[in-house]
Protein backbone atom coordinates (compact mmCIF):
# COMPACT_ATOMS: atom_id res chain seq x y z
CA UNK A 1 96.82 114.27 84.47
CA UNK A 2 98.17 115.00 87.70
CA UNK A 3 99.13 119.30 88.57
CA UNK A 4 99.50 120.65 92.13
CA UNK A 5 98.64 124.59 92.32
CA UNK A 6 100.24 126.49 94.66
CA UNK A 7 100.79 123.48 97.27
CA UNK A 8 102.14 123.82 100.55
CA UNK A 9 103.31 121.24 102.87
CA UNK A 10 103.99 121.38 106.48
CA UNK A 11 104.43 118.70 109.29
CA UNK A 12 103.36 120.34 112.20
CA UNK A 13 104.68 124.43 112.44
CA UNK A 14 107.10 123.18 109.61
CA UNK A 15 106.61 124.30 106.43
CA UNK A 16 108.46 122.24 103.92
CA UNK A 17 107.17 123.01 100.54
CA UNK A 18 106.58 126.45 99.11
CA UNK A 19 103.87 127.13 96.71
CA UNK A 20 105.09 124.21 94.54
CA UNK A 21 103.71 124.06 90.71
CA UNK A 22 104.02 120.29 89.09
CA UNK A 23 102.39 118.47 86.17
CA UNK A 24 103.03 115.65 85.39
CA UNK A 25 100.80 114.04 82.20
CA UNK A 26 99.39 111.00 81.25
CA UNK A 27 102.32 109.17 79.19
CA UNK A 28 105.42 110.69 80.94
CA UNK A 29 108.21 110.00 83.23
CA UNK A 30 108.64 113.09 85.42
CA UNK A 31 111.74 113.45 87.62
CA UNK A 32 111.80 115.66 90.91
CA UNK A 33 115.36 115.77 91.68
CA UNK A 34 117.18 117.58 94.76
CA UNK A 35 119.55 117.23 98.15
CA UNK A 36 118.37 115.28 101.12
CA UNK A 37 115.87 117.51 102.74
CA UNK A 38 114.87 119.20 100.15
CA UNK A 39 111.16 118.51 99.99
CA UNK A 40 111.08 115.69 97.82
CA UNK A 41 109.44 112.62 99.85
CA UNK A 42 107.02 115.52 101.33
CA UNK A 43 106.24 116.38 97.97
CA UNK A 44 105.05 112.46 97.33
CA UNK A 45 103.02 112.14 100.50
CA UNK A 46 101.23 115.50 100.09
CA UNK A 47 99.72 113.98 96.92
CA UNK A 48 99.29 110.51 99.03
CA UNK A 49 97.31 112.62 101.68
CA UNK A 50 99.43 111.96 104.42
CA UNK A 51 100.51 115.59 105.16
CA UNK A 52 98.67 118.64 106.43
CA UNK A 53 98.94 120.73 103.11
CA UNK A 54 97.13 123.91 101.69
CA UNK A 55 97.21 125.02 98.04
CA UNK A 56 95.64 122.42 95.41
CA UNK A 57 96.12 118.91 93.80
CA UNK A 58 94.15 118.28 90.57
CA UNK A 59 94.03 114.83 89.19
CA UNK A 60 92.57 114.70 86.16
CA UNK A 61 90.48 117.73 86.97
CA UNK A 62 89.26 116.45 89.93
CA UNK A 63 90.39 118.08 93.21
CA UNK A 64 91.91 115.43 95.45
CA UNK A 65 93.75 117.67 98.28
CA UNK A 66 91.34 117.09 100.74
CA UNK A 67 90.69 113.20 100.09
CA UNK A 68 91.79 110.23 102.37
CA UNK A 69 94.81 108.77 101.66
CA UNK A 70 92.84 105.44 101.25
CA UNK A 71 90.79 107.57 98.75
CA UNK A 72 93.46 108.54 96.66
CA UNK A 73 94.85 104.95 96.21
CA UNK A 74 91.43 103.79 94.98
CA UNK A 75 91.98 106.35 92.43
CA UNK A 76 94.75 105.06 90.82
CA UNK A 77 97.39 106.52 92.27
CA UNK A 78 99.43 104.71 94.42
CA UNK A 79 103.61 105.30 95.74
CA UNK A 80 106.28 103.18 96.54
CA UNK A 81 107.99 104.28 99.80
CA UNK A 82 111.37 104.60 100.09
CA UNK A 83 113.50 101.81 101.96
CA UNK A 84 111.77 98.82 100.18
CA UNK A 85 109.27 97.95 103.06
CA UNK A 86 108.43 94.62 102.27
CA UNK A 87 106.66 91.85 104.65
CA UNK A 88 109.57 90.18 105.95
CA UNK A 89 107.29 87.55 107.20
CA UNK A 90 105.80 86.69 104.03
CA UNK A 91 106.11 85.00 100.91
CA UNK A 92 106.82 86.77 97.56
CA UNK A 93 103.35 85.92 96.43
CA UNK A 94 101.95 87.16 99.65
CA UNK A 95 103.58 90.13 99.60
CA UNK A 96 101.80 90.91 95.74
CA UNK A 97 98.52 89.70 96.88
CA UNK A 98 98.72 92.48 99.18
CA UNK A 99 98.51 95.25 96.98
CA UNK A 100 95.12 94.15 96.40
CA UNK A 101 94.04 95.08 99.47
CA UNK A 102 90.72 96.07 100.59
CA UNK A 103 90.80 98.83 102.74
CA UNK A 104 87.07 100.41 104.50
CA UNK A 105 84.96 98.78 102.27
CA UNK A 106 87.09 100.02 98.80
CA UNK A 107 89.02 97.63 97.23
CA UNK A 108 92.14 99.08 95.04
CA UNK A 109 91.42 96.71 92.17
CA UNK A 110 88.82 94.64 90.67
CA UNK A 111 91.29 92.56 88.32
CA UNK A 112 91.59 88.56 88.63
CA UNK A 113 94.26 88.26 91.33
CA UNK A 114 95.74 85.28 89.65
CA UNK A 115 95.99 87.07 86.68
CA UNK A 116 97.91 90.01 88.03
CA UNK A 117 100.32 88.09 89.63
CA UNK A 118 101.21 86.62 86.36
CA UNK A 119 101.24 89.78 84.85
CA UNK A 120 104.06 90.88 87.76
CA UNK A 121 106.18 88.04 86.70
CA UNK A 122 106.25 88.90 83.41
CA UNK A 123 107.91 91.91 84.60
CA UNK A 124 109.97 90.48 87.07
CA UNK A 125 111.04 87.10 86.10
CA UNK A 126 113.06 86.89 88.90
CA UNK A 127 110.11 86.74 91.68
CA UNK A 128 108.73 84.47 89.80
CA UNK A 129 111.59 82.16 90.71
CA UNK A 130 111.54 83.06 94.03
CA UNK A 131 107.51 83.02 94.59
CA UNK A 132 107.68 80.78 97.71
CA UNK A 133 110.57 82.67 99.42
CA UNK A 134 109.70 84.46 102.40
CA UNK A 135 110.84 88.31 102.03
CA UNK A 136 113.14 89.13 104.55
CA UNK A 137 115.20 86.44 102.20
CA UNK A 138 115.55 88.70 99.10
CA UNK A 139 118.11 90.77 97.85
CA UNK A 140 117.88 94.18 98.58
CA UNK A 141 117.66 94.17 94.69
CA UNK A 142 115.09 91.98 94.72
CA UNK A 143 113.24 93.35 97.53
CA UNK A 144 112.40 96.49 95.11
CA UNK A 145 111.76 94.58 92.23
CA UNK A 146 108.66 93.49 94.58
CA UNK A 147 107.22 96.81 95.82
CA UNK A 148 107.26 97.93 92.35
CA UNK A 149 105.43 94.82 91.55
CA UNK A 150 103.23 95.09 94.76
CA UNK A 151 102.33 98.30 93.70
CA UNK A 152 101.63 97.65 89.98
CA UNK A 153 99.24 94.99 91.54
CA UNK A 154 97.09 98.01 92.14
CA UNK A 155 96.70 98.72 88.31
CA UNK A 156 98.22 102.06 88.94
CA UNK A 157 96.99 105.30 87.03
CA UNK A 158 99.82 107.04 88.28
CA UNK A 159 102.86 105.53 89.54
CA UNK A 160 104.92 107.25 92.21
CA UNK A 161 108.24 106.36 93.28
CA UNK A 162 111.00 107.28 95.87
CA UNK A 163 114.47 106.54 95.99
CA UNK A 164 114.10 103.53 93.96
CA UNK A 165 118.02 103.20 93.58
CA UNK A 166 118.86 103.93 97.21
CA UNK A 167 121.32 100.97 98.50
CA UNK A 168 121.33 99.11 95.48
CA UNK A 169 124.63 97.60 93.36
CA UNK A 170 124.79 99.57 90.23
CA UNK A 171 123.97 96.61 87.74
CA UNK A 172 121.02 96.04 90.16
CA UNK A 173 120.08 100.05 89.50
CA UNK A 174 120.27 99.82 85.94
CA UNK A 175 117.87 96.78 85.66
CA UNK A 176 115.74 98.13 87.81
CA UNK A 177 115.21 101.42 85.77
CA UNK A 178 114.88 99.58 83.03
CA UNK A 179 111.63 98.11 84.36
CA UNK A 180 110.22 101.53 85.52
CA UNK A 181 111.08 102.57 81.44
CA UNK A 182 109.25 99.23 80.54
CA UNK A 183 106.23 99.98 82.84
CA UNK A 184 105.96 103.31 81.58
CA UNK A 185 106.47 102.37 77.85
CA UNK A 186 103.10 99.86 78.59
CA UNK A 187 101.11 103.08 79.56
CA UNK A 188 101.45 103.67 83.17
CA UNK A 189 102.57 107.47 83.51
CA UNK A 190 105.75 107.61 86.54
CA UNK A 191 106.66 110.10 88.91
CA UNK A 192 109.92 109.60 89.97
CA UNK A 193 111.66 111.10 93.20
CA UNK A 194 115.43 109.99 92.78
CA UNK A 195 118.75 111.46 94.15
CA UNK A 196 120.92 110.10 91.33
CA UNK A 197 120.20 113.04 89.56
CA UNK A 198 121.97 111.45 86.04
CA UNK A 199 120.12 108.30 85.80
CA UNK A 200 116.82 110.37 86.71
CA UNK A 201 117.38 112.87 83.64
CA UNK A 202 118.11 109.78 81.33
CA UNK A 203 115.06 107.85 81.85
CA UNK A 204 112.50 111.20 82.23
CA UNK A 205 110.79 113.50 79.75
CA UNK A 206 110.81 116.41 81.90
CA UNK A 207 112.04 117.46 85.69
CA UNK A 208 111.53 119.37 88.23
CA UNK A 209 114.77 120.45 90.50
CA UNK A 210 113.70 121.14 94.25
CA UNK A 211 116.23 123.27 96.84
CA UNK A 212 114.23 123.91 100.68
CA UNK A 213 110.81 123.32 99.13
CA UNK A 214 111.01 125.40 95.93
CA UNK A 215 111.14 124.42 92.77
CA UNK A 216 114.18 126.37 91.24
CA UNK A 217 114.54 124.54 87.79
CA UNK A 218 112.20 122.66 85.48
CA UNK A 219 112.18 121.54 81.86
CA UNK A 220 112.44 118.83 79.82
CA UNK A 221 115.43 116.42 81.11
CA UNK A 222 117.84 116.24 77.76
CA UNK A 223 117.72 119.90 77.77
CA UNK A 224 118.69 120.21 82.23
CA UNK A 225 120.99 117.45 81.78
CA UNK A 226 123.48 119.76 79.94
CA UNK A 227 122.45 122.96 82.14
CA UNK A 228 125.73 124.07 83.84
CA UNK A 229 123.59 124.76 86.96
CA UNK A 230 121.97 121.36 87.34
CA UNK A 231 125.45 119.49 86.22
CA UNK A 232 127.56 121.42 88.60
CA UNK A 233 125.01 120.46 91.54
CA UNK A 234 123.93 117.20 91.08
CA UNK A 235 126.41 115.85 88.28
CA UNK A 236 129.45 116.82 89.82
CA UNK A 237 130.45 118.74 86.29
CA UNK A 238 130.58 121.31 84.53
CA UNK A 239 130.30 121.94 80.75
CA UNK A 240 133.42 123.42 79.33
């Protein structure tokens, strides 16, 4: 589905990735796991189109690494920053009508908004009960439970995520993973950038481990999850 060839990133004279190689397919969860700094956010926006980048991006054959951001999106494939940015100023139901947005003429869906809001409450029963609520209101939990569902609005093709666990209570974590499993399970293939490198192995098929904008490690996650090399550096253990 989605393969980057050679990519480099760089903002400005900075080069942050290094000929990076990445697939991720059609029905997978696909992990890209390293330290702050590493390249991992840069590797998300490169395939957004919001960094200068050289090297290619191939999404389902079709070139896309010198596309418009806004381009991209219409495509299908569509990220959810890091840090939950909501619209503090409005509603819950606001803030999902949003992700239908029309944006120089090309709208990112064609679905029944209605409809798709529904569907997002399905998903998150919780918004549903809190549809009127302005954002700025929600939990932190709940504030991610609503750019995944702002997002989703989208119909996504491709899924891209960042940090989704950052700042959030660990019960809140786990039921929030286990709607990005859920979403995935209903077809919607997930690229996950996540520096809780255990529960990012557990709900992946395969990873990718990034040091300085190289990809040192990759395979599928059950296997790296009991590599000394990835457990002494991001599990904090080592086999015995």
């Amino acid at each position: 589905m989605l393969k980057t060839k050679n990519l480099v990133a760089s903002y400005g004279n900075i080069q942050v990735l290094h000929n990076v190689n990445m697939e991720v397919g059609d029905k997978e969860i696909v992990a890209l796991i390293g330290s702050n700094g590493a390249g991992k956010t840069t590797m998300l926006n490169a395939i957004s189109g919001h960094v200068k980048l050289a090297g290619q991006i191939e999404y389902n054959g079709v070139g896309i690494h010198n596309k418009k951001p806004h381009t991209i999106a219409s495509m299908g494939i569509l990220q959810v920053p890091e840090g939950r940015h909501v619209f503090p100023g409005l509603t819950v139901e606001q803030n999902l009508a949003v992700g239908t947005v029309v944006y120089r003429g090309i709208k990112l869906t064609s679905g029944n908004i209605s409809a798709d809001i529904e569907m997002i409450y399905e998903i998150f029963p919780r918004l549903k009960e809190r549809r009127k609520q302005l954002a700025w209101s929600l939990s932190g939990g709940e504030q991610q439970m609503l750019v995944i569902g702002r997002a989703m609005m989208g119909h996504p093709k491709l899924l891209m995520m960042d940090e989704p666990s950052m700042g959030l209570a660990p019960k809140i974590i786990e039921e929030v993973f286990d709607k990005i499993v859920e979403i995935n399970k209903a077809g919607t293939p997930v690229l996950l950038v996540e520096q809780n490198a255990a529960l990012a192995l557990e709900v992946s098929n395969r990873a990718y481990i990034i040091e300085r904008g190289n990809i040192t490690l990759t395979g599928d996650s059950k296997n790296l999850i009991e590599d000394d090399r990835v457990r002494e550096a991001y599990l904090g253990k080592v086999k015995k």
